[in-house]
N, C-alpha and C. Protein backbone atom coordinates (compact mmCIF):
# COMPACT_ATOMS: atom_id res chain seq x y z
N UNK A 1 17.37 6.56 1.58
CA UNK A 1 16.50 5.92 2.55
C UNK A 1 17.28 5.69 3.84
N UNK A 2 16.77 6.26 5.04
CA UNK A 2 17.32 6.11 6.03
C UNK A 2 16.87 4.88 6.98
N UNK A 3 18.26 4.48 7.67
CA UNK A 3 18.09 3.09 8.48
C UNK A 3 18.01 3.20 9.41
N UNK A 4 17.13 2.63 10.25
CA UNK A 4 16.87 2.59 11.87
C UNK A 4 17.09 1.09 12.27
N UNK A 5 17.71 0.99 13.36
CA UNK A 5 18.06 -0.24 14.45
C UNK A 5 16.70 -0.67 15.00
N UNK A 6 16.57 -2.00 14.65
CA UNK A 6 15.15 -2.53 15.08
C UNK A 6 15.61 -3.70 15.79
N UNK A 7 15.18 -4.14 17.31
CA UNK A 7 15.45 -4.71 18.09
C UNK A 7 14.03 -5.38 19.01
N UNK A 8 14.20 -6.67 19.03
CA UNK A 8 13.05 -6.87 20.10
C UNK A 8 13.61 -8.30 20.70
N UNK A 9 12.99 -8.66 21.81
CA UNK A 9 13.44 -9.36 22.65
C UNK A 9 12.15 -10.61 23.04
N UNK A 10 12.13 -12.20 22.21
CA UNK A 10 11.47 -12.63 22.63
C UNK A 10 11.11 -13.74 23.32
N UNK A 11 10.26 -13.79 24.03
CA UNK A 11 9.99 -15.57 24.82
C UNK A 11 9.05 -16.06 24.54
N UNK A 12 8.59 -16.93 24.96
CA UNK A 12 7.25 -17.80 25.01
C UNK A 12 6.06 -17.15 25.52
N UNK A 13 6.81 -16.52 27.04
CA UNK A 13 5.52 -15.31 27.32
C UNK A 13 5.82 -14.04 26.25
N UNK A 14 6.75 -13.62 25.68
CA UNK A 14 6.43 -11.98 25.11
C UNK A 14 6.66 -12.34 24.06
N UNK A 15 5.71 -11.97 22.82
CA UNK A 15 5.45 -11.92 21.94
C UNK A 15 6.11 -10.65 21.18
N UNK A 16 6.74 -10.57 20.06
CA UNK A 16 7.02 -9.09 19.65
C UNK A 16 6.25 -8.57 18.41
N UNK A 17 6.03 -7.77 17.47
CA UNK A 17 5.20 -7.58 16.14
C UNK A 17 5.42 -6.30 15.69
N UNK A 18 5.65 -5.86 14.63
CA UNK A 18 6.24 -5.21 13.27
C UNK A 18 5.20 -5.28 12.29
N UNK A 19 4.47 -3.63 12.71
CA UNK A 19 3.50 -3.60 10.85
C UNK A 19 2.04 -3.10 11.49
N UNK A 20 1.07 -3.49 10.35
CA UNK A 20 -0.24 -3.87 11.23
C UNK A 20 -0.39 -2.52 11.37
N UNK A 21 -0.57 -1.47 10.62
CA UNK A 21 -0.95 0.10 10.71
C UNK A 21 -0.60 1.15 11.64
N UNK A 22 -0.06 0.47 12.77
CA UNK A 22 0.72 1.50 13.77
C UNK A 22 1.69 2.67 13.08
N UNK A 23 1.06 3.55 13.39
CA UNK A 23 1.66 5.15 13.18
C UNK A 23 3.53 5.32 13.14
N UNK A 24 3.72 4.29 14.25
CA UNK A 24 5.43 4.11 14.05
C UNK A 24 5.73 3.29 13.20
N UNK A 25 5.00 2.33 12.38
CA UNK A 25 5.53 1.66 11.11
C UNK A 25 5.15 1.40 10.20
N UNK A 26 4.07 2.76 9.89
CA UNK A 26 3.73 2.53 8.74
C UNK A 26 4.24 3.15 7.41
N UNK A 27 4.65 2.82 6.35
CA UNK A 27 5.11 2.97 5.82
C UNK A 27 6.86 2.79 5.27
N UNK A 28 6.92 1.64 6.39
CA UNK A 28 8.21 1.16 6.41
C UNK A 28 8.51 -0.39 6.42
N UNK A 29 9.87 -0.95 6.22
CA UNK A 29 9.70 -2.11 5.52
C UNK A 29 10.87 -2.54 6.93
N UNK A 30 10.89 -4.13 7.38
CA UNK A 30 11.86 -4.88 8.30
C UNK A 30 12.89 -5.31 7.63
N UNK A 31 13.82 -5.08 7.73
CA UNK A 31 15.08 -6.52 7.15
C UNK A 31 15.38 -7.16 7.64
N UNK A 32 14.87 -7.96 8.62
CA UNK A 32 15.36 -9.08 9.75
C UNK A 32 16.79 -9.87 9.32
N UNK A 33 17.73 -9.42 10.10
CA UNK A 33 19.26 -9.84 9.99
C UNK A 33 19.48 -10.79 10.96
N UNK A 34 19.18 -11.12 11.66
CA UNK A 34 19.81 -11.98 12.59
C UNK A 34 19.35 -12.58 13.58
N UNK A 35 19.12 -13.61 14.38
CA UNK A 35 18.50 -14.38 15.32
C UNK A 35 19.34 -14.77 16.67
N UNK A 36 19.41 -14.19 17.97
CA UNK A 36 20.25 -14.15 18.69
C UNK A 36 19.95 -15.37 19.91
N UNK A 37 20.44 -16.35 20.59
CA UNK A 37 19.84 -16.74 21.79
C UNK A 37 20.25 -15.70 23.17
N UNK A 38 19.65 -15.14 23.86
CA UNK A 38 20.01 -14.33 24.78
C UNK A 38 19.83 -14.99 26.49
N UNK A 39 18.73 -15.51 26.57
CA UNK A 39 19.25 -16.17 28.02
C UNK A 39 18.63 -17.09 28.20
N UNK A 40 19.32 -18.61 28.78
CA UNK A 40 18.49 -19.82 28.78
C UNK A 40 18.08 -20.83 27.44
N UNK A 41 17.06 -21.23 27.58
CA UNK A 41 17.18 -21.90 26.40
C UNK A 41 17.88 -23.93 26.65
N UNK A 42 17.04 -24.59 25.80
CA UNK A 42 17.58 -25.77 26.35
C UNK A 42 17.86 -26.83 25.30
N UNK A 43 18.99 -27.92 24.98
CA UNK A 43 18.97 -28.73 24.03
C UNK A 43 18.73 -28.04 22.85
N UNK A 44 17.74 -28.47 22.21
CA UNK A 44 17.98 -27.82 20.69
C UNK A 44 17.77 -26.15 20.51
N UNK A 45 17.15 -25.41 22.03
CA UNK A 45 16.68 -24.19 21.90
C UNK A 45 15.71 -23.73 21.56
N UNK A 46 15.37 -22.48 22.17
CA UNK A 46 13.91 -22.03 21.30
C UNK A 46 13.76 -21.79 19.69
N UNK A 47 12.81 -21.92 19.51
CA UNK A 47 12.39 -21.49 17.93
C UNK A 47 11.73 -20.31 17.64
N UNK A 48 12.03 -19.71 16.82
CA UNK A 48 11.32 -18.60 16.42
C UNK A 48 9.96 -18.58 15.07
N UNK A 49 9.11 -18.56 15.48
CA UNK A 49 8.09 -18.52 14.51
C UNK A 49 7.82 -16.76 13.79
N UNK A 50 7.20 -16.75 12.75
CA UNK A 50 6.30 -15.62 12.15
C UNK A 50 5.01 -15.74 11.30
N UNK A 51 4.34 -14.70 12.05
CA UNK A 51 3.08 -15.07 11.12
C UNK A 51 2.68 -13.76 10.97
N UNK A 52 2.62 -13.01 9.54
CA UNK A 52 2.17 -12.13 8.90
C UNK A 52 0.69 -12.05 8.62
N UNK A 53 -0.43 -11.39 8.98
CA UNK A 53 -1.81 -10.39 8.90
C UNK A 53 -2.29 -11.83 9.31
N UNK A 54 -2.27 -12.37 10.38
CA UNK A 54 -3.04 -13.45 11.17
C UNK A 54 -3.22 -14.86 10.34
N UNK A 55 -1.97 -14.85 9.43
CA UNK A 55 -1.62 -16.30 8.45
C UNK A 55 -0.62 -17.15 8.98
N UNK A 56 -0.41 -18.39 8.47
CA UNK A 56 0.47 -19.94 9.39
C UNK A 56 1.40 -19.35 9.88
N UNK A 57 2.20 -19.71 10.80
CA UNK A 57 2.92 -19.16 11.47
C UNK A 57 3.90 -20.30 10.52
N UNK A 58 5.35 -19.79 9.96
CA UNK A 58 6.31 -20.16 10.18
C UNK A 58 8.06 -20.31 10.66
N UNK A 59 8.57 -20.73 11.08
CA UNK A 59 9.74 -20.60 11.21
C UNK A 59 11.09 -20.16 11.13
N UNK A 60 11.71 -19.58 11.54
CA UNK A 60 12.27 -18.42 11.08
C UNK A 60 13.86 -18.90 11.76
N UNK A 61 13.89 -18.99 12.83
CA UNK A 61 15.20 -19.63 13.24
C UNK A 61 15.02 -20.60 14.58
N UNK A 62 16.39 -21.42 14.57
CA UNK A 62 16.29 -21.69 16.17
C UNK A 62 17.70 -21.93 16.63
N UNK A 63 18.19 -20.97 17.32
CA UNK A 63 19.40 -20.64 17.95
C UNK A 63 19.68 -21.36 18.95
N UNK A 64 20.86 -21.96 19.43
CA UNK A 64 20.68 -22.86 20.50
C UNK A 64 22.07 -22.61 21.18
N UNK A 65 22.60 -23.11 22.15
CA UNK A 65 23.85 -23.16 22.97
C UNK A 65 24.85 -23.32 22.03
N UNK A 66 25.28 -24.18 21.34
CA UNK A 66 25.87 -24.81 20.37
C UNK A 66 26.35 -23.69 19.16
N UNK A 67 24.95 -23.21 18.39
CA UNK A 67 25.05 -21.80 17.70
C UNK A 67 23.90 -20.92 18.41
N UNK A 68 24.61 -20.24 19.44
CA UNK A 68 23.70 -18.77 19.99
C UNK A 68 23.13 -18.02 18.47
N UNK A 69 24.29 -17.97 16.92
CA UNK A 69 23.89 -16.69 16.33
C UNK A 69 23.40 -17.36 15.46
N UNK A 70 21.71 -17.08 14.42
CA UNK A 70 21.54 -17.15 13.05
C UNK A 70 21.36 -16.32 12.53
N UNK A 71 21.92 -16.29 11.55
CA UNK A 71 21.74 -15.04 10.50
C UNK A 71 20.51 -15.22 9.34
N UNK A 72 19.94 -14.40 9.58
CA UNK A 72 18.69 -14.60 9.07
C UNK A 72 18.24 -13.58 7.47
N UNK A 73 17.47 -13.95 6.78
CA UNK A 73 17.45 -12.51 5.64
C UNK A 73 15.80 -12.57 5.28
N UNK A 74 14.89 -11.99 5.83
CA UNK A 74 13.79 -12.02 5.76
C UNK A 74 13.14 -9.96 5.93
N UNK A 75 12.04 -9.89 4.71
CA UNK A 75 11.85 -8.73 4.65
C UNK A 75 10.28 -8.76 4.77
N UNK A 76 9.84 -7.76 5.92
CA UNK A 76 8.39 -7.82 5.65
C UNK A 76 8.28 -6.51 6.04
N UNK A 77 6.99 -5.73 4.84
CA UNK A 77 6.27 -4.38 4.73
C UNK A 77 5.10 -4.24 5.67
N UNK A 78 5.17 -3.18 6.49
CA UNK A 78 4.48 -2.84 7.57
C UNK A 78 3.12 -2.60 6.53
N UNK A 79 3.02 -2.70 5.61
CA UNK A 79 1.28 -2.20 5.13
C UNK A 79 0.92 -3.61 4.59
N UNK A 80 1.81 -5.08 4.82
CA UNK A 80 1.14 -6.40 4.11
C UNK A 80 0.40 -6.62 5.48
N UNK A 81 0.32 -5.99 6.54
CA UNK A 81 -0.08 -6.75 7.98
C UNK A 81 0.64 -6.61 9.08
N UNK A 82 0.49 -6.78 10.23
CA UNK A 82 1.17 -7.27 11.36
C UNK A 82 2.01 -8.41 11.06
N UNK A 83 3.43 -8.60 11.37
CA UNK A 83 4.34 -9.25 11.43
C UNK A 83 4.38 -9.94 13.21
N UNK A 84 3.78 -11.12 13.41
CA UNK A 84 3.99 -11.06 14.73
C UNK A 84 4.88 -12.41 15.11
N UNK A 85 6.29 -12.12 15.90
CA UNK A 85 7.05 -12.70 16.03
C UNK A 85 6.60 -13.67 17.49
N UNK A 86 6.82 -15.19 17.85
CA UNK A 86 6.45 -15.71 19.10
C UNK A 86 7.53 -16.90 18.89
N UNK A 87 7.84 -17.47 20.52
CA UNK A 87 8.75 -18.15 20.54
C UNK A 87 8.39 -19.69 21.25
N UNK A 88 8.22 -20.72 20.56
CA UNK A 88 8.16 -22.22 21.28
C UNK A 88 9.71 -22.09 22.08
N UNK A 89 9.52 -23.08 23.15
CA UNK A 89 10.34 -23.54 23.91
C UNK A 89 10.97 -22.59 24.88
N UNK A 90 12.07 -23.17 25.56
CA UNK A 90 12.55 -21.86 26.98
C UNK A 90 13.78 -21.22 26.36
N UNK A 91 13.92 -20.12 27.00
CA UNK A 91 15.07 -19.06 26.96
C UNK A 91 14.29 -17.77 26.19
N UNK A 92 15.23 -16.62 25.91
CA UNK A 92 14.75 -15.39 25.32
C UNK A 92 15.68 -15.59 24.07
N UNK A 93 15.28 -14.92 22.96
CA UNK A 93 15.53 -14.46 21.99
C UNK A 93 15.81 -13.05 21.60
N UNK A 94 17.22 -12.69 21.16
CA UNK A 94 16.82 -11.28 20.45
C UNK A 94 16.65 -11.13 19.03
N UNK A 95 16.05 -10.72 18.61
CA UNK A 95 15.55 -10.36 17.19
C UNK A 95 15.38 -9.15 16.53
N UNK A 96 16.96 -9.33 15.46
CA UNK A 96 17.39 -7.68 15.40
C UNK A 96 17.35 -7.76 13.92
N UNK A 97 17.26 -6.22 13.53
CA UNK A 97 16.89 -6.19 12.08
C UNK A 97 17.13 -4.30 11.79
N UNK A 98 16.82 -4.15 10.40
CA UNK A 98 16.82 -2.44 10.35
C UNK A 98 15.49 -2.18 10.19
N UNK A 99 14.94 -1.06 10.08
CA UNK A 99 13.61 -0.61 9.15
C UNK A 99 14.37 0.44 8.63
N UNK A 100 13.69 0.49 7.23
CA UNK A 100 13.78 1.30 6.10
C UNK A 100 12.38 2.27 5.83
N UNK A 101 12.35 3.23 5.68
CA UNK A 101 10.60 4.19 5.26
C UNK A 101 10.99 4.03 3.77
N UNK A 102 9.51 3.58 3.67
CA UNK A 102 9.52 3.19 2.02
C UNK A 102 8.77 4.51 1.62
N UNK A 103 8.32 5.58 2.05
CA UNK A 103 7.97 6.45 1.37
C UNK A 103 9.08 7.26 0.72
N UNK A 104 8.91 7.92 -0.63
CA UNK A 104 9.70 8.95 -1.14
C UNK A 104 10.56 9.98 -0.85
N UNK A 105 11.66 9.72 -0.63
CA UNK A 105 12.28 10.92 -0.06
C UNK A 105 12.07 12.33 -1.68
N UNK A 106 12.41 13.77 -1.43
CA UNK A 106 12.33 14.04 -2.20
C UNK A 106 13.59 14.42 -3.37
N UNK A 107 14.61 13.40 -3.04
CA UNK A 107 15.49 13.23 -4.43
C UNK A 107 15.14 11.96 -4.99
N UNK A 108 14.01 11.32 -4.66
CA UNK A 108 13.45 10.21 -5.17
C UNK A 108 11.62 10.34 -6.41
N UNK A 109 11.64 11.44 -5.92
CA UNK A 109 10.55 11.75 -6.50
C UNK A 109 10.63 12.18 -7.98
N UNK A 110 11.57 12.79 -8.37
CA UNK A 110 11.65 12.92 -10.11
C UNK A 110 10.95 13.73 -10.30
């Protein structure tokens, strides 16, 4: 199974999202590794929420001056829904991870 570098960058205005039937991810799974603060950001820092196929949004990290890095271990399959990542409070976030294609390669097939 081959790994691709998955990267997105978020704020309060930009929203990012992973899944949800798009032709570029379907059939592939996120490993969300890590939670970055990238610019700004204040006191305790922004937070990172997630909310998978339009369900509660919860919490995922919140990186701040203090600790810019969290390391994060969260996996979500592009066919459970849209994964859509949004950020309370100021500064940007990066939000990096791999994708994996969960379809069969064919030394997997038997």
């Amino acid at each position: 199974m081959a790994q691709q570098h998955w990267q997105r960058v978020v704020s309060a205005k930009t929203p990012a999202s992973f899944g949800g039937g798009s032709d570029a991810t379907s059939g592939s799974r996120l490993e969300l590794r890590g939670v970055c603060l990238s610019v700004g950001g204040d006191g305790a820092g922004p937070t990172i929420f997630c909310s998978v196929a339009g369900g509660p949004a919860f919490a995922v990290a919140r990186p701040s001056h203090a600790r810019p890095y969290c390391q994060v271990r969260l996996q979500l399959d592009a066919e459970a829904g849209e994964a859509k990542f949004t950020c309370v409070g100021q500064g940007q976030v990066l939000v990096v991870g791999v994708t994996t294609s969960l379809a069969l390669d064919d030394d997997d097939k038997g």
